[in-house]
N, C-alpha and C. Protein backbone atom coordinates (compact mmCIF):
# COMPACT_ATOMS: atom_id res chain seq x y z
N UNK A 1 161.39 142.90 121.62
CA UNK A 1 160.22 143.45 122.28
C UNK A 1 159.06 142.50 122.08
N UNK A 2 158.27 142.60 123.13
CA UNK A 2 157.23 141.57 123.19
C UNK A 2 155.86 142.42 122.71
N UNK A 3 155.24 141.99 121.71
CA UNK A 3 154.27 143.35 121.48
C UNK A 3 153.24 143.10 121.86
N UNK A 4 152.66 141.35 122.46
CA UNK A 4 151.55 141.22 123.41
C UNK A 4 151.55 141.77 124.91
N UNK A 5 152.96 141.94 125.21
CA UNK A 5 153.19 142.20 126.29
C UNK A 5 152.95 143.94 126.49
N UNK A 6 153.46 144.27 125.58
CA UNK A 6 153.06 146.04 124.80
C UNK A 6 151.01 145.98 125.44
N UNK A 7 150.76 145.07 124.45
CA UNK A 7 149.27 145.67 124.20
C UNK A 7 148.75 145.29 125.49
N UNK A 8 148.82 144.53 126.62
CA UNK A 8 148.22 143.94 127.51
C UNK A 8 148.22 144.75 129.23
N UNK A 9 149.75 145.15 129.12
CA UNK A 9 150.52 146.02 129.57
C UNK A 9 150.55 147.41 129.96
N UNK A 10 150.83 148.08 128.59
CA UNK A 10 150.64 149.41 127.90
C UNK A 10 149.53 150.14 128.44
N UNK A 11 149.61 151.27 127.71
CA UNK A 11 149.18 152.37 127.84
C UNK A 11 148.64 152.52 126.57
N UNK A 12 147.54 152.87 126.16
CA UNK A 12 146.77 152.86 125.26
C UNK A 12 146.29 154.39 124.62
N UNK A 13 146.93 155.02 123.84
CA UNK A 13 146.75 156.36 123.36
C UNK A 13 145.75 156.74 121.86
N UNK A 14 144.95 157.16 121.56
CA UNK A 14 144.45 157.46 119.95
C UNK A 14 145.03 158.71 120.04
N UNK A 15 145.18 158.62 118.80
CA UNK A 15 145.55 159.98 118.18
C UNK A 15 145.37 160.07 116.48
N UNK A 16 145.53 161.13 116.09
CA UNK A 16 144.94 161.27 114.52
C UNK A 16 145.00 160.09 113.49
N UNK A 17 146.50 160.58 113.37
CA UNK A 17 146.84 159.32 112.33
C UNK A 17 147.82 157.88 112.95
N UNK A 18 147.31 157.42 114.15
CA UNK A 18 147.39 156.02 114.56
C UNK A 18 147.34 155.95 116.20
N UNK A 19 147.33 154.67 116.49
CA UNK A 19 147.01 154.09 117.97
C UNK A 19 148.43 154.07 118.38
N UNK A 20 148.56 154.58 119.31
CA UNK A 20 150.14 154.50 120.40
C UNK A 20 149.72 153.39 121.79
N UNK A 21 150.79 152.23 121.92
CA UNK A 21 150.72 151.89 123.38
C UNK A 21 152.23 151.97 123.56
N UNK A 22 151.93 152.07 124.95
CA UNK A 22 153.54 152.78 125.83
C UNK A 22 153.67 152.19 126.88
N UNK A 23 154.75 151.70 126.97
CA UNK A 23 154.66 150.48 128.18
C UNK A 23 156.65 150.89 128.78
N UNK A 24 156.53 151.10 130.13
CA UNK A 24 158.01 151.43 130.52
C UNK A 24 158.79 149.85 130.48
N UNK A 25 159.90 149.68 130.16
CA UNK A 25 160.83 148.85 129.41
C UNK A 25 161.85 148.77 131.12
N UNK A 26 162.41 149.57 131.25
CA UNK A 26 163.37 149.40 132.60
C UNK A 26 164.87 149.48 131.81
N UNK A 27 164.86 149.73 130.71
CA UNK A 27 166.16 149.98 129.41
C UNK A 27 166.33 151.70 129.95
N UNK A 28 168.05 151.61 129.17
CA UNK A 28 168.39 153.36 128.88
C UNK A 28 167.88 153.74 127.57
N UNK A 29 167.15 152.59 126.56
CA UNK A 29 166.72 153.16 125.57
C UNK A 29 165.51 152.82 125.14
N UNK A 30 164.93 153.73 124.84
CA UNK A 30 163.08 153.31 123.47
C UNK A 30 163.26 152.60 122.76
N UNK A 31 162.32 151.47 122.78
CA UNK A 31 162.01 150.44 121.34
C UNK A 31 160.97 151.04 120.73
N UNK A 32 161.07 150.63 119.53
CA UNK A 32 160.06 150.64 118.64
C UNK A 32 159.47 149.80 118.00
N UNK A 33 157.80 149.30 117.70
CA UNK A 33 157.30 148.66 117.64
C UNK A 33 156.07 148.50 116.78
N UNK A 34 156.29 148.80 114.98
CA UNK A 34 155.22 149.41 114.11
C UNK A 34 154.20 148.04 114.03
N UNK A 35 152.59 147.80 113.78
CA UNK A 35 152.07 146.97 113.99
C UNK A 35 151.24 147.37 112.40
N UNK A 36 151.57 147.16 111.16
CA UNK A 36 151.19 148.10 110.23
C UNK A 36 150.23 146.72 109.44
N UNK A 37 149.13 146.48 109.45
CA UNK A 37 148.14 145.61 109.30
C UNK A 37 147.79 145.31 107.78
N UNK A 38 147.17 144.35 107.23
CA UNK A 38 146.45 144.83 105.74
C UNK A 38 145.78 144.85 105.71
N UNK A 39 144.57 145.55 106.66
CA UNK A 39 143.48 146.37 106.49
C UNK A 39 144.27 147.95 106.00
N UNK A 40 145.40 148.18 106.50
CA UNK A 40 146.19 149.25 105.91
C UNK A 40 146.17 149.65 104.40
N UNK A 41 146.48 148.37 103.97
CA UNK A 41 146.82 148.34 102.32
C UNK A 41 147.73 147.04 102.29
N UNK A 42 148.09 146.88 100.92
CA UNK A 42 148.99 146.24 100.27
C UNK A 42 150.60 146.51 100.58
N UNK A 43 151.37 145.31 100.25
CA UNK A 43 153.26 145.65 101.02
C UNK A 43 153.71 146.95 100.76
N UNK A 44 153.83 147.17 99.35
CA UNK A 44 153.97 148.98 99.46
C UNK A 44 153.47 150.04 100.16
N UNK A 45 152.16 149.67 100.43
CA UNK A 45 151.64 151.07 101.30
C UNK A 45 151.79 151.19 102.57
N UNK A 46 152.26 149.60 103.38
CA UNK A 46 152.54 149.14 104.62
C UNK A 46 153.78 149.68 104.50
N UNK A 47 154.73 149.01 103.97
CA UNK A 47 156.32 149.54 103.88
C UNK A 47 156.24 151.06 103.98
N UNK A 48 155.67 151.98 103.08
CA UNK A 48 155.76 152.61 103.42
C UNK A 48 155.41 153.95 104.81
N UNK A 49 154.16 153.50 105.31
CA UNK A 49 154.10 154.13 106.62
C UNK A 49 155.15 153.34 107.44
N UNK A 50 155.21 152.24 107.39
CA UNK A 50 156.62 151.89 108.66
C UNK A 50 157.78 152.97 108.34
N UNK A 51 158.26 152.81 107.16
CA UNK A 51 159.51 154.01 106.82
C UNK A 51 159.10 155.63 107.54
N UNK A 52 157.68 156.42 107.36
CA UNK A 52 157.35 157.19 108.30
C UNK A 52 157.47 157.27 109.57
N UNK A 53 156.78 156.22 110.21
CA UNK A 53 156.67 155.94 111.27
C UNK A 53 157.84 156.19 112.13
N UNK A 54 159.23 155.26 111.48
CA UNK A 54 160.66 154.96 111.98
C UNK A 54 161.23 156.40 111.72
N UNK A 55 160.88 156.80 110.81
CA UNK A 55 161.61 158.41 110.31
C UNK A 55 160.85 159.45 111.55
N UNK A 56 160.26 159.51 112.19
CA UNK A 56 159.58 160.30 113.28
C UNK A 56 159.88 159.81 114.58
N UNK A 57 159.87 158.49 114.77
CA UNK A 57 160.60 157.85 115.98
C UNK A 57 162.26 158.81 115.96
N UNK A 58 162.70 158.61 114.78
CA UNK A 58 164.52 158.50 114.72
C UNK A 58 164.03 160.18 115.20
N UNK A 59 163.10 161.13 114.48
CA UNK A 59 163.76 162.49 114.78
C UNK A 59 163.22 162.98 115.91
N UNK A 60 162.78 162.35 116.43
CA UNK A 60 161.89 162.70 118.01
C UNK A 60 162.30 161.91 118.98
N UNK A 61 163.18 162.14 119.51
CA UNK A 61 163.48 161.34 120.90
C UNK A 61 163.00 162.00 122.41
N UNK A 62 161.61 161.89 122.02
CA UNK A 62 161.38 162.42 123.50
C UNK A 62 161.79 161.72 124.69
N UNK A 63 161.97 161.10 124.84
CA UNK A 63 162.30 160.09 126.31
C UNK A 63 162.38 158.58 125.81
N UNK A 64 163.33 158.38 126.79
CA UNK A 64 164.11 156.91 127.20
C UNK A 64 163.39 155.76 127.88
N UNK A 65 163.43 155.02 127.73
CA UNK A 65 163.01 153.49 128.89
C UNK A 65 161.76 152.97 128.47
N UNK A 66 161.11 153.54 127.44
CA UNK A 66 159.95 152.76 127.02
C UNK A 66 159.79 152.33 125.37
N UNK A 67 158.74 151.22 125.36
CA UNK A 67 158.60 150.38 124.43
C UNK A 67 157.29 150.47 124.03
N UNK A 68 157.36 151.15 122.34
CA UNK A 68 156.69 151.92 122.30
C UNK A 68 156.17 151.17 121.06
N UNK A 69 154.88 150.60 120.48
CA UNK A 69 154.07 150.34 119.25
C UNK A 69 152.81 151.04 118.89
N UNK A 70 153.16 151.20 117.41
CA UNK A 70 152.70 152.38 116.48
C UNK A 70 151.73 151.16 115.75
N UNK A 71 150.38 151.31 115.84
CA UNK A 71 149.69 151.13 114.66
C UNK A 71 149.08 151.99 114.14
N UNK A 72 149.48 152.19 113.00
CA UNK A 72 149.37 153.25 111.92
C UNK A 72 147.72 153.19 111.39
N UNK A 73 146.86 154.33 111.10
CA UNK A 73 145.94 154.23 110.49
C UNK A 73 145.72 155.22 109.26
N UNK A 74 144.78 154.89 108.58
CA UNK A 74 144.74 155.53 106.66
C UNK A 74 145.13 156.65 107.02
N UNK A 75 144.20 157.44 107.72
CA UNK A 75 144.91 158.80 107.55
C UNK A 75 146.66 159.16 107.67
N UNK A 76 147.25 158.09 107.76
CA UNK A 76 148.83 158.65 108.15
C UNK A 76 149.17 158.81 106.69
N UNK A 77 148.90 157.81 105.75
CA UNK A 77 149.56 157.98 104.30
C UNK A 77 149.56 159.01 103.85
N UNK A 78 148.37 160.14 103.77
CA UNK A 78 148.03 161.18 102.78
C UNK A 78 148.76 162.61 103.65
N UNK A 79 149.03 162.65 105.03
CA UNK A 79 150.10 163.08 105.53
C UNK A 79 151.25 163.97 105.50
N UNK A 80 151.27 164.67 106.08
CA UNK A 80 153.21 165.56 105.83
C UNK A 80 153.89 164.95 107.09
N UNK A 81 155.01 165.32 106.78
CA UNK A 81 156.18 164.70 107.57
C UNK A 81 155.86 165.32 109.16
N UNK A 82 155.80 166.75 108.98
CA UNK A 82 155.91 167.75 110.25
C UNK A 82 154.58 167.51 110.90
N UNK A 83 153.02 167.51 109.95
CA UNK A 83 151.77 166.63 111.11
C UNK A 83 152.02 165.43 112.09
N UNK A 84 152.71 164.31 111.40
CA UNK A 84 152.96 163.11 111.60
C UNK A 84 153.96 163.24 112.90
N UNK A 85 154.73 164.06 113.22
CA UNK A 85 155.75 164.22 114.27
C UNK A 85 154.93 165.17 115.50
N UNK A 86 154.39 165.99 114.86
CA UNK A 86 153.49 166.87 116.20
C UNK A 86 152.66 166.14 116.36
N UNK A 87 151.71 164.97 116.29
CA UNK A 87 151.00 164.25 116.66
C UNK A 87 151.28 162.88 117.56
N UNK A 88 152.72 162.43 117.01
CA UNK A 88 153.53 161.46 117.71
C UNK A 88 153.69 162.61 118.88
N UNK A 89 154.30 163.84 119.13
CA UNK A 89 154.90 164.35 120.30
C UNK A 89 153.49 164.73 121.12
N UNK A 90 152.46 165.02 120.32
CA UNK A 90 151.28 165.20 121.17
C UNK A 90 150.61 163.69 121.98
N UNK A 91 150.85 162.39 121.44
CA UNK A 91 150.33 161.35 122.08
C UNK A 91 151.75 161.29 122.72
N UNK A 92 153.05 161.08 122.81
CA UNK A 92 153.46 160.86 123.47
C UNK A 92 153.63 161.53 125.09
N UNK A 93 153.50 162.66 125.02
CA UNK A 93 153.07 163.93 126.01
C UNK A 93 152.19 163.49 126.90
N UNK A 94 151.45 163.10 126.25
CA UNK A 94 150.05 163.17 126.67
C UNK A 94 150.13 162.12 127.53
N UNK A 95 151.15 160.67 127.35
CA UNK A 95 151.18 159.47 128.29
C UNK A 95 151.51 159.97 129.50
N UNK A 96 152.92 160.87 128.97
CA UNK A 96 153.72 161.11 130.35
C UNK A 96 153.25 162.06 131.35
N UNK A 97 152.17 162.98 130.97
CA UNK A 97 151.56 163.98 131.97
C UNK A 97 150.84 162.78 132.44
N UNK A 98 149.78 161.71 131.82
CA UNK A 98 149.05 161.29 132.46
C UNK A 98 150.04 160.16 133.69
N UNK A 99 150.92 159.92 133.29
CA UNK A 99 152.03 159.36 134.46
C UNK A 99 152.49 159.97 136.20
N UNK A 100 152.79 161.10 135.23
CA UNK A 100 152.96 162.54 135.98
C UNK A 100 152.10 162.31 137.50
């Protein structure tokens, strides 16, 4: 996945705990694309929102064919699992009505 091509491209979403862009791929399947910075924190605290991040991608498969990058912001760390997924399904929603 090309993630300049993501940001230039894309679809540009805020939401609580991070920035979504969504860009249709022309694939039968979603990429994923974490952009986890060190204004974030240090390798541990990065590593760990990517492991979130990917753990909410894996249990949410809302839809197919797009290529999708997550930059994560502070508020995602302090977090529950189940906020972090209704907020991914609320920005992701939110692309596809505006598609709609």
């Amino acid at each position: 996945m090309d993630f300049e091509r993501v940001y230039e491209l894309g679809t540009r979403i805020g939401g609580r705990y991070s920035t979504t862009f969504v860009l249709a791929n022309g694939q039968a399947a979603s990429r994923l694309g974490i952009a986890a910075t060190r204004k974030l924190g240090g390798a541990v605290v990065r590593n760990r929102a990517k492991r979130l991040i990917r753990e909410v991608f894996r249990r949410n498969k809302i839809t197919s064919g797009y290529d999708i990058v997550i930059v994560p912001k502070r508020p995602l760390l302090d977090a529950a699992l189940t906020a972090l997924e209704a907020d991914y399904r609320a920005t992701i929603e939110r692309h596809l009505r505006r598609r709609a």
